[in-house]
PDB file of N, CA and C in Angstrom:
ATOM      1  N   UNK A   1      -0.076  -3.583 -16.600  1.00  0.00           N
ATOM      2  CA  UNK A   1       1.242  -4.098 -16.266  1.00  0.00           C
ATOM      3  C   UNK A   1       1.070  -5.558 -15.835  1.00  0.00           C
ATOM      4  N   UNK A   2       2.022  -6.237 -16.500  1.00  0.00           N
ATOM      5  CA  UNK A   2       2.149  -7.953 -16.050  1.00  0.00           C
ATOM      6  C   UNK A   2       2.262  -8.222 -14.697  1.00  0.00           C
ATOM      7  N   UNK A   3       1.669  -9.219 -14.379  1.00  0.00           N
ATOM      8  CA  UNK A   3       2.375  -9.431 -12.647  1.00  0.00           C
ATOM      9  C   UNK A   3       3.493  -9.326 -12.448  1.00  0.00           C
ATOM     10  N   UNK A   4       4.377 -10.493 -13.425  1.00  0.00           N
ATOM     11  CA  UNK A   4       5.911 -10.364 -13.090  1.00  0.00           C
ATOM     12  C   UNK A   4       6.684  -9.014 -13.280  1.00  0.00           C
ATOM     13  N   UNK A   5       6.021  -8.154 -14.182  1.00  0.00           N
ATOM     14  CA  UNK A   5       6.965  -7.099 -14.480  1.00  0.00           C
ATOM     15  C   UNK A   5       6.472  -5.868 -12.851  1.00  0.00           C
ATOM     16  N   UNK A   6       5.052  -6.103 -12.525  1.00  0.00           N
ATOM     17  CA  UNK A   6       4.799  -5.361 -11.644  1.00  0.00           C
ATOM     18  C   UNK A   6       5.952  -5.803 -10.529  1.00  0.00           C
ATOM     19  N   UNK A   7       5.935  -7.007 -10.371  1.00  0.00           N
ATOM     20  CA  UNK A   7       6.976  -7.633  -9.234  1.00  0.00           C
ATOM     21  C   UNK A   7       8.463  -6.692  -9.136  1.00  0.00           C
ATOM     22  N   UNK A   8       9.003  -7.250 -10.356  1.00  0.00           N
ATOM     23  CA  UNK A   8      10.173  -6.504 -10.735  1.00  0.00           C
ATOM     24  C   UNK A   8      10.212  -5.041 -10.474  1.00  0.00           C
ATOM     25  N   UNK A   9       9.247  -4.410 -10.699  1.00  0.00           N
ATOM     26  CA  UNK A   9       9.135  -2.877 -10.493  1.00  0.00           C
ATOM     27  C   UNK A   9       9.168  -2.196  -8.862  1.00  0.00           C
ATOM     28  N   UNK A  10       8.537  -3.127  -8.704  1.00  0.00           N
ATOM     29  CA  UNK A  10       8.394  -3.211  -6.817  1.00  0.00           C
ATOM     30  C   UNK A  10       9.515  -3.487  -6.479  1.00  0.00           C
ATOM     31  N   UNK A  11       9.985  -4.647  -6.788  1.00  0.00           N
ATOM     32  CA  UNK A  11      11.669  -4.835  -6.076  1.00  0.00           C
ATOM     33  C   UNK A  11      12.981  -4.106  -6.392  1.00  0.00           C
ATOM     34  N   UNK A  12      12.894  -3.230  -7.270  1.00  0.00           N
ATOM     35  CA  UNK A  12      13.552  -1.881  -7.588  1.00  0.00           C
ATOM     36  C   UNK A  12      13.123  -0.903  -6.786  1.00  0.00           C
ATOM     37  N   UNK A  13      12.131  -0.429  -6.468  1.00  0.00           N
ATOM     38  CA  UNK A  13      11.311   0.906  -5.872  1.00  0.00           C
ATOM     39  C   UNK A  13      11.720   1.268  -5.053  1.00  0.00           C
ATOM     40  N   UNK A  14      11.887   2.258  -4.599  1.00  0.00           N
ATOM     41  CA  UNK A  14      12.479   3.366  -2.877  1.00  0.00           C
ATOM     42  C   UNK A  14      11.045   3.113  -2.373  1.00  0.00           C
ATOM     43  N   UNK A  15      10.286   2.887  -2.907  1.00  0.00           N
ATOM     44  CA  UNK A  15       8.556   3.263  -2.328  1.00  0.00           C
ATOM     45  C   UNK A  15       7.458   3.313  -3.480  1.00  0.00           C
ATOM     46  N   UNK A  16       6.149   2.461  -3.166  1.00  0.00           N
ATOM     47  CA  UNK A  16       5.176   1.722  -3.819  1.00  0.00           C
ATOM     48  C   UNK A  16       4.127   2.477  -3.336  1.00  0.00           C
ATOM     49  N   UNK A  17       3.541   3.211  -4.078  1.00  0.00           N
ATOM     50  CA  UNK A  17       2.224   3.660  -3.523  1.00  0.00           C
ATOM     51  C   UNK A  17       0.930   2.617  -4.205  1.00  0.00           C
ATOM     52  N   UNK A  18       0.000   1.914  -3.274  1.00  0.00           N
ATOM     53  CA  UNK A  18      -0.966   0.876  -4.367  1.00  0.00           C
ATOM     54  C   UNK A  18      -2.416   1.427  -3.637  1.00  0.00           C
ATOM     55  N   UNK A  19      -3.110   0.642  -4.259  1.00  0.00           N
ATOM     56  CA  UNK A  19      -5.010   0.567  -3.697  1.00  0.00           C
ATOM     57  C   UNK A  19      -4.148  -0.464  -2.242  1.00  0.00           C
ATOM     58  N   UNK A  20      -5.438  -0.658  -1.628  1.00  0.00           N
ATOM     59  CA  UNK A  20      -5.437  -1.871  -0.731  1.00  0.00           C
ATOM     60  C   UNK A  20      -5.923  -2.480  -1.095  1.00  0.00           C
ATOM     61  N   UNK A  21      -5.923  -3.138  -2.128  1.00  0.00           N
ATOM     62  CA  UNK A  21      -5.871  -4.705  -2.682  1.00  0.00           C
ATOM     63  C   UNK A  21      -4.956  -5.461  -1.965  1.00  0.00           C
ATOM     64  N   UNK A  22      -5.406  -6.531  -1.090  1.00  0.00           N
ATOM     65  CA  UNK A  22      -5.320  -7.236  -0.299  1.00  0.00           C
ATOM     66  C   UNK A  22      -4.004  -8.317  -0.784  1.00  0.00           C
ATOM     67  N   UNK A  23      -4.224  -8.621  -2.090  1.00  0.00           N
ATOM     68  CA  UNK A  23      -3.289  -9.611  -3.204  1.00  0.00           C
ATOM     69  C   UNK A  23      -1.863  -8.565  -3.136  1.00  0.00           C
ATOM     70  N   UNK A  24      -1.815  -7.318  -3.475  1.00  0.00           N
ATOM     71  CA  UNK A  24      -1.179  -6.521  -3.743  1.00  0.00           C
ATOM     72  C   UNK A  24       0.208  -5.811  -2.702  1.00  0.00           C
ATOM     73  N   UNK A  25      -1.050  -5.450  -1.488  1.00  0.00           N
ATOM     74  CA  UNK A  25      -0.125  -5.436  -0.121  1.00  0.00           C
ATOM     75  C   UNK A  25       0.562  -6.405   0.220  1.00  0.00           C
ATOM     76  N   UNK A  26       0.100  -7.328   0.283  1.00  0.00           N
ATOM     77  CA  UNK A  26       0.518  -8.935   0.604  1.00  0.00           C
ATOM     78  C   UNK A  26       2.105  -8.772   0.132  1.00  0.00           C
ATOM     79  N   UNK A  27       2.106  -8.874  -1.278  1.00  0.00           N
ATOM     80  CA  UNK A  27       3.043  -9.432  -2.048  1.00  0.00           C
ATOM     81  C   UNK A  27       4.130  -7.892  -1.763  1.00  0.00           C
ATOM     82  N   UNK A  28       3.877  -7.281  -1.949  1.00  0.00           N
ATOM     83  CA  UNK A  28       4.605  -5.793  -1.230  1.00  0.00           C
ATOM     84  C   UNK A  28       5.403  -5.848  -0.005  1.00  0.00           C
ATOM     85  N   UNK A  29       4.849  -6.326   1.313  1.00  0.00           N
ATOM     86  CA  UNK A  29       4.983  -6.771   2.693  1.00  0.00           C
ATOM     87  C   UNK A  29       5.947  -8.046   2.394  1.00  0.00           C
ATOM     88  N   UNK A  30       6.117  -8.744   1.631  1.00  0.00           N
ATOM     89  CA  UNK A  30       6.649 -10.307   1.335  1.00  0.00           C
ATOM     90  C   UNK A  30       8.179  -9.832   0.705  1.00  0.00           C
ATOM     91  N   UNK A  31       8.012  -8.050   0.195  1.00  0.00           N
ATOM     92  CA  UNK A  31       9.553  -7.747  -0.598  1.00  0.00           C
ATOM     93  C   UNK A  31       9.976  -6.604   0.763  1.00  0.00           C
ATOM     94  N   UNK A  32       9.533  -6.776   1.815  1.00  0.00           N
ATOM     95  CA  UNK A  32       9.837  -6.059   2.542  1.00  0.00           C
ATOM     96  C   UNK A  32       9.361  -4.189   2.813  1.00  0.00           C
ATOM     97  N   UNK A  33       9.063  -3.715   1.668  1.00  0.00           N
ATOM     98  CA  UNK A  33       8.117  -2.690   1.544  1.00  0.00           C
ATOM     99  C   UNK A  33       7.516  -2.042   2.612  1.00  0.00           C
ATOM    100  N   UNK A  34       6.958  -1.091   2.497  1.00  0.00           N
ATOM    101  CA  UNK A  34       6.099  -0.586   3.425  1.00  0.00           C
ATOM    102  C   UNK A  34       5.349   0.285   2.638  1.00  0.00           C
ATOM    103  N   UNK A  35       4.434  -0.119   2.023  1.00  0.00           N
ATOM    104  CA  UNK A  35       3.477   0.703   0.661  1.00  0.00           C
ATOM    105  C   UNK A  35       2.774   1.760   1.257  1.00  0.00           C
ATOM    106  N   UNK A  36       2.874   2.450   0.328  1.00  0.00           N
ATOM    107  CA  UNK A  36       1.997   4.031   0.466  1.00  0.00           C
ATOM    108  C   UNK A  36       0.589   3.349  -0.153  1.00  0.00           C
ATOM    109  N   UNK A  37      -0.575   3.382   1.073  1.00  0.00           N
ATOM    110  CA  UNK A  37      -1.852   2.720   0.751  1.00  0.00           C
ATOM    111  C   UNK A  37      -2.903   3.622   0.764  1.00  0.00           C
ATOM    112  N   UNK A  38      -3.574   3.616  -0.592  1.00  0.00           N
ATOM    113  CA  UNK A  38      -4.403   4.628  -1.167  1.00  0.00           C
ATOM    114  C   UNK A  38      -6.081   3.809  -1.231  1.00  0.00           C
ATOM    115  N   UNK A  39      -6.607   3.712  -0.455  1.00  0.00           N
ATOM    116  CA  UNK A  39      -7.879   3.199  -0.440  1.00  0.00           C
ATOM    117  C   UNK A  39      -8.794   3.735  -1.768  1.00  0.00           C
ATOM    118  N   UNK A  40      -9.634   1.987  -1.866  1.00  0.00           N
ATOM    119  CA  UNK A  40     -10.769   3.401  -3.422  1.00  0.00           C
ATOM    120  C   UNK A  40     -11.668   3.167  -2.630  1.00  0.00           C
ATOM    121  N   UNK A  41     -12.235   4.411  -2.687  1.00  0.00           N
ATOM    122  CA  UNK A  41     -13.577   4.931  -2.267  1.00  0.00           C
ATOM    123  C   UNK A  41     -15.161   4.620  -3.203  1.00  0.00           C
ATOM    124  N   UNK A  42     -15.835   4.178  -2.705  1.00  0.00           N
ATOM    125  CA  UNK A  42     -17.239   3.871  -3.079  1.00  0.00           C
ATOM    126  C   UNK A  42     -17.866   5.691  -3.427  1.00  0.00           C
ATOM    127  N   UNK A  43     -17.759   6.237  -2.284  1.00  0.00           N
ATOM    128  CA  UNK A  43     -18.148   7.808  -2.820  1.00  0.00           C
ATOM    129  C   UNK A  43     -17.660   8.176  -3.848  1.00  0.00           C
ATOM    130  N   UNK A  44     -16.304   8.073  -4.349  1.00  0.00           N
ATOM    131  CA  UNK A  44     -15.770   8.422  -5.581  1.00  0.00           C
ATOM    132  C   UNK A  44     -15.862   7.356  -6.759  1.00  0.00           C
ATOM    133  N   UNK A  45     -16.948   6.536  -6.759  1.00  0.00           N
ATOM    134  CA  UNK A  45     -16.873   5.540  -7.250  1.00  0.00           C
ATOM    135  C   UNK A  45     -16.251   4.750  -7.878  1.00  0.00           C
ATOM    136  N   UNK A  46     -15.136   4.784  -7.171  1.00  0.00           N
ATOM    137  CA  UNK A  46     -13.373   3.519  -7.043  1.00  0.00           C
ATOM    138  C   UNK A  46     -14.136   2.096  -6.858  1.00  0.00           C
ATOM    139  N   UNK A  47     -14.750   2.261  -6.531  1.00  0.00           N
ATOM    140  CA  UNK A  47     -15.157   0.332  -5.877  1.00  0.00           C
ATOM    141  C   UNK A  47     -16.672   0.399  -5.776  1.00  0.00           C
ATOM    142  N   UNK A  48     -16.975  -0.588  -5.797  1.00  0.00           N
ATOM    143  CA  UNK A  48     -18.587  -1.003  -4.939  1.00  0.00           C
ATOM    144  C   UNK A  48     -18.857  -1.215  -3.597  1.00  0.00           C
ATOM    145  N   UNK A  49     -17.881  -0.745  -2.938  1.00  0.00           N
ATOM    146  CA  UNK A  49     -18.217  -0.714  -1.228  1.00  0.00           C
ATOM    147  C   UNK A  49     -17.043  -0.048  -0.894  1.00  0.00           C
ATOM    148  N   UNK A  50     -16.601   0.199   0.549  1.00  0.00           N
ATOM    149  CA  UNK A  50     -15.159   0.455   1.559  1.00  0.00           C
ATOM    150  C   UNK A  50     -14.499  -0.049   1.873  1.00  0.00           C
ATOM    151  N   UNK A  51     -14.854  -1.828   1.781  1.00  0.00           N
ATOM    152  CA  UNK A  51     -13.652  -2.716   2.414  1.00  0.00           C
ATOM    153  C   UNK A  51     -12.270  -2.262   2.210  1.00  0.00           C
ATOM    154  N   UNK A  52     -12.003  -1.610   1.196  1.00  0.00           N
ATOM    155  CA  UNK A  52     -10.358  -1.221   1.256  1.00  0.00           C
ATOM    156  C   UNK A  52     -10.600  -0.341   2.237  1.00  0.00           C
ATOM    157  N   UNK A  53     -10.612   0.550   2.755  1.00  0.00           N
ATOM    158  CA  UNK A  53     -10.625   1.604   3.952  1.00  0.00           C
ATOM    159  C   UNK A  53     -10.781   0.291   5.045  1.00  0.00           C
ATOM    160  N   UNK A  54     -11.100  -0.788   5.223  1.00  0.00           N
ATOM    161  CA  UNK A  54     -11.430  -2.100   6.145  1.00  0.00           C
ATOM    162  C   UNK A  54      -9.834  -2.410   6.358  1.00  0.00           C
ATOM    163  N   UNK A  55      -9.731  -2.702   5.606  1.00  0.00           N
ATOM    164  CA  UNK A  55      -8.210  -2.840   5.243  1.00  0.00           C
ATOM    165  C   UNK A  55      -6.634  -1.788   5.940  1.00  0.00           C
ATOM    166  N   UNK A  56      -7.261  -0.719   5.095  1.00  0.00           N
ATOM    167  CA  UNK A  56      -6.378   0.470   6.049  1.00  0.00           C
ATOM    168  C   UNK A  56      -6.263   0.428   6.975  1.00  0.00           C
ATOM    169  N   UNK A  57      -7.470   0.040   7.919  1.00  0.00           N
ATOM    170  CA  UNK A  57      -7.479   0.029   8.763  1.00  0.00           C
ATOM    171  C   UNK A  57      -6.651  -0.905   9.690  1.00  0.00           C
ATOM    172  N   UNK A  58      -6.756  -1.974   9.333  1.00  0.00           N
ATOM    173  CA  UNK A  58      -6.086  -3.198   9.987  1.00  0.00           C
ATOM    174  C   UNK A  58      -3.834  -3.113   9.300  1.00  0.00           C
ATOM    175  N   UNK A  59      -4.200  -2.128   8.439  1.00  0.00           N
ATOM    176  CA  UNK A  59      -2.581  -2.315   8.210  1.00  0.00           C
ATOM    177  C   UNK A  59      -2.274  -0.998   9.234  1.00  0.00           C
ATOM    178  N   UNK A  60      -2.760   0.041   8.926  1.00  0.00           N
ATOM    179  CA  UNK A  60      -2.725   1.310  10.159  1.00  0.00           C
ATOM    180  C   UNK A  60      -2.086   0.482  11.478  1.00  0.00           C
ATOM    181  N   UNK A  61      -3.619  -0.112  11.850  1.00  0.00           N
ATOM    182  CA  UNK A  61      -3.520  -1.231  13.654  1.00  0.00           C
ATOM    183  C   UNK A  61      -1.837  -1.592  13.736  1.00  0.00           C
ATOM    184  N   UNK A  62      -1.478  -2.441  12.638  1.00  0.00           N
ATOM    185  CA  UNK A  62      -0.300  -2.991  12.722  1.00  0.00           C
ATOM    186  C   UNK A  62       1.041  -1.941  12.244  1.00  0.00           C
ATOM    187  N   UNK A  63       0.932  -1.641  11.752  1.00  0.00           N
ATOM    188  CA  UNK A  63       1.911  -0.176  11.476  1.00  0.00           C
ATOM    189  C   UNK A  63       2.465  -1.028   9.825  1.00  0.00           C
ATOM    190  N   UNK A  64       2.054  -1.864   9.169  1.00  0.00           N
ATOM    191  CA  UNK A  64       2.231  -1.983   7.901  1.00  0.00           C
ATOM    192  C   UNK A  64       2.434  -1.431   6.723  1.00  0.00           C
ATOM    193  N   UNK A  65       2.360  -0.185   7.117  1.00  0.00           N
ATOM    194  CA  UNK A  65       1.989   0.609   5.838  1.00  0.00           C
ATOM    195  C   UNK A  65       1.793   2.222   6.239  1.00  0.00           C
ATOM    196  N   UNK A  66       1.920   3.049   5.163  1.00  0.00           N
ATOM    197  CA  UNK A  66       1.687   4.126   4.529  1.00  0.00           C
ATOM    198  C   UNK A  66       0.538   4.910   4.524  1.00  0.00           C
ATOM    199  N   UNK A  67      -0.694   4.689   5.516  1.00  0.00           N
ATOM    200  CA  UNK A  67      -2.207   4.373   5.000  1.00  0.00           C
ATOM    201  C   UNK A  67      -2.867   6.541   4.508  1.00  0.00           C
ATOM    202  N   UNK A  68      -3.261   6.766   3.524  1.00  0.00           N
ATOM    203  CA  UNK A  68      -4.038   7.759   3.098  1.00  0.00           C
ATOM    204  C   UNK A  68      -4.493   8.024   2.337  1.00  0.00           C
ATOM    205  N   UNK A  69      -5.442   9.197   2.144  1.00  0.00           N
ATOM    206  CA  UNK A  69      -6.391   9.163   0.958  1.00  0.00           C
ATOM    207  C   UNK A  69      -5.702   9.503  -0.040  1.00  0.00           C
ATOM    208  N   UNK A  70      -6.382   9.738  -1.645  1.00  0.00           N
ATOM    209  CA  UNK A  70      -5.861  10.129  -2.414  1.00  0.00           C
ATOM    210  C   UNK A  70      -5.738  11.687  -2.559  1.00  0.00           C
ATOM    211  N   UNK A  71      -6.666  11.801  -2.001  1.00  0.00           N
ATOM    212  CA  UNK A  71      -6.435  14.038  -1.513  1.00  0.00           C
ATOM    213  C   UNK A  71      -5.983  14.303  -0.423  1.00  0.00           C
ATOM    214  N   UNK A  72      -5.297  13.760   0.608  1.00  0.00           N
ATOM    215  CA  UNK A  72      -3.931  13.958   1.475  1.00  0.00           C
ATOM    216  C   UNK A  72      -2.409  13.263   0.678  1.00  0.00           C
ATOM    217  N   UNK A  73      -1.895  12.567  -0.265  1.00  0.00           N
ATOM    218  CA  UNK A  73      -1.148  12.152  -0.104  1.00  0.00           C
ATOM    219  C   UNK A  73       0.006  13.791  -0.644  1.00  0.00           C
ATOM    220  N   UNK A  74       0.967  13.190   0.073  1.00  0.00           N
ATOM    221  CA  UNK A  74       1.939  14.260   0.055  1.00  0.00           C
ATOM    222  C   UNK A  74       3.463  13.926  -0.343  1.00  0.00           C
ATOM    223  N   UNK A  75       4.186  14.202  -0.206  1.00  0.00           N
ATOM    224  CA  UNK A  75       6.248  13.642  -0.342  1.00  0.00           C
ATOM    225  C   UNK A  75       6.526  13.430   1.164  1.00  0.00           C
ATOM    226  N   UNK A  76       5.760  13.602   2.314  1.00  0.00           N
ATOM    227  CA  UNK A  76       6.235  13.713   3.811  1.00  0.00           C
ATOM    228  C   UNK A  76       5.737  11.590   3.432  1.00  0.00           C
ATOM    229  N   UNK A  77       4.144  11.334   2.991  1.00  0.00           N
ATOM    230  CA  UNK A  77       4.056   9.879   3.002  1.00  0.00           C
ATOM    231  C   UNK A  77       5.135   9.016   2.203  1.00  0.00           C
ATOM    232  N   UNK A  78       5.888   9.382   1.038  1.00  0.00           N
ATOM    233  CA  UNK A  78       6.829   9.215   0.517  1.00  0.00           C
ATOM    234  C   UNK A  78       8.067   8.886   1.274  1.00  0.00           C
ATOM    235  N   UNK A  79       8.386   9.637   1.864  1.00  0.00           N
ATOM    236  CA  UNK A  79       9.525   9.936   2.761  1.00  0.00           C
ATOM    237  C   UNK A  79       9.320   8.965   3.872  1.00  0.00           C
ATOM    238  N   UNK A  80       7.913   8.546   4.553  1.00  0.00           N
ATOM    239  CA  UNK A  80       8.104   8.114   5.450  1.00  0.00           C
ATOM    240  C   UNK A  80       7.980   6.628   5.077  1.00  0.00           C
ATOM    241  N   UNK A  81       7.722   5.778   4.186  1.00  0.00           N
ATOM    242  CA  UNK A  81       7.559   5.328   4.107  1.00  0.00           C
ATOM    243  C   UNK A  81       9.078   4.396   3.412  1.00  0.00           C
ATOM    244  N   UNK A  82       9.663   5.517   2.264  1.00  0.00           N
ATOM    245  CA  UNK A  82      10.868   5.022   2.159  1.00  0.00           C
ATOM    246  C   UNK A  82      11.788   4.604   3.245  1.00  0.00           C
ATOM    247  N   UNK A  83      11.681   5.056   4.564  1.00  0.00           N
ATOM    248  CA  UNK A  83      12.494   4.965   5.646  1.00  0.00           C
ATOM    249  C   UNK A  83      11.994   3.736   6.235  1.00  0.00           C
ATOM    250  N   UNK A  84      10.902   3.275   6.204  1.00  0.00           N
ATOM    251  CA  UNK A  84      10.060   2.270   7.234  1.00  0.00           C
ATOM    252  C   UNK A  84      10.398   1.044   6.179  1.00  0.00           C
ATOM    253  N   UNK A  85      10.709  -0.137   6.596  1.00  0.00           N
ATOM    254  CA  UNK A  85      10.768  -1.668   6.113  1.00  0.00           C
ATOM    255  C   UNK A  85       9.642  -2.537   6.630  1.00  0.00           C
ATOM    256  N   UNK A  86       9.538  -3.567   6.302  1.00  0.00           N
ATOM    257  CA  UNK A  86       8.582  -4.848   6.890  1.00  0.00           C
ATOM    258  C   UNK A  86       9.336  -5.988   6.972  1.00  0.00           C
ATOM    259  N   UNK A  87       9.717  -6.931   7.913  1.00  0.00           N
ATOM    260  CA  UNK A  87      10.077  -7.623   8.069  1.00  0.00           C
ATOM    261  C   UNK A  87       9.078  -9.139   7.945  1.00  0.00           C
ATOM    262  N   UNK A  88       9.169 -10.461   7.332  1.00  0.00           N
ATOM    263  CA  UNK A  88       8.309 -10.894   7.168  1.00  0.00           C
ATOM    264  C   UNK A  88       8.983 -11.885   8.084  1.00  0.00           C
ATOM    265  N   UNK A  89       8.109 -12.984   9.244  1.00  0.00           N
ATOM    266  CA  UNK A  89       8.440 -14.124   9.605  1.00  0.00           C
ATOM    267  C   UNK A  89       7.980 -14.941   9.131  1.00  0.00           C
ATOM    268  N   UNK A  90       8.306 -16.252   9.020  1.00  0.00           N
ATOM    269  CA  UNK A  90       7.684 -17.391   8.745  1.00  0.00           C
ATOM    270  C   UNK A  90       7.407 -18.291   9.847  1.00  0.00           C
TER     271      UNK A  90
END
């Protein structure tokens, strides 16, 4: 999927489930969002290390997000997440 069309798709959405790609959340958080965040795992060999779980972590801290694995996610993270916004300051 194109960036711009990914954009577009996002700014339609009730709710975005992504990796924690750092580029990705960002721009998610910037449309107000509150993404359902699916870390890739190095054990499941998603990535070459955990930094996304690094990540979770620090959006968790701040309440940014959606944060769980891909074998917990459920319609309750759905749900909660459709309800939750992000407000961005400048």
């Amino acid at each position: 999927m194109a960036a711009d069309e990914f954009m577009k798709a996002a700014e339609d959405a009730d709710v975005v489930v992504t990796h924690a790609g750092v580029g990705t959340v960002l721009q998610l958080l910037e449309l107000g969002k509150s993404p359902v965040v699916v870390p890739r795992e190095k054990a499941r060999s998603e990535h070459v290390d955990d930094h996304q779980s690094q990540i979770c972590d620090l959006l968790s801290e701040r309440g940014l997000g959606i944060v769980t694995s891909a074998r917990n996610l459920s319609a309750d993270h759905l749900k909660r997440a459709m309800k939750q916004r992000t407000e961005v300051h400048e």
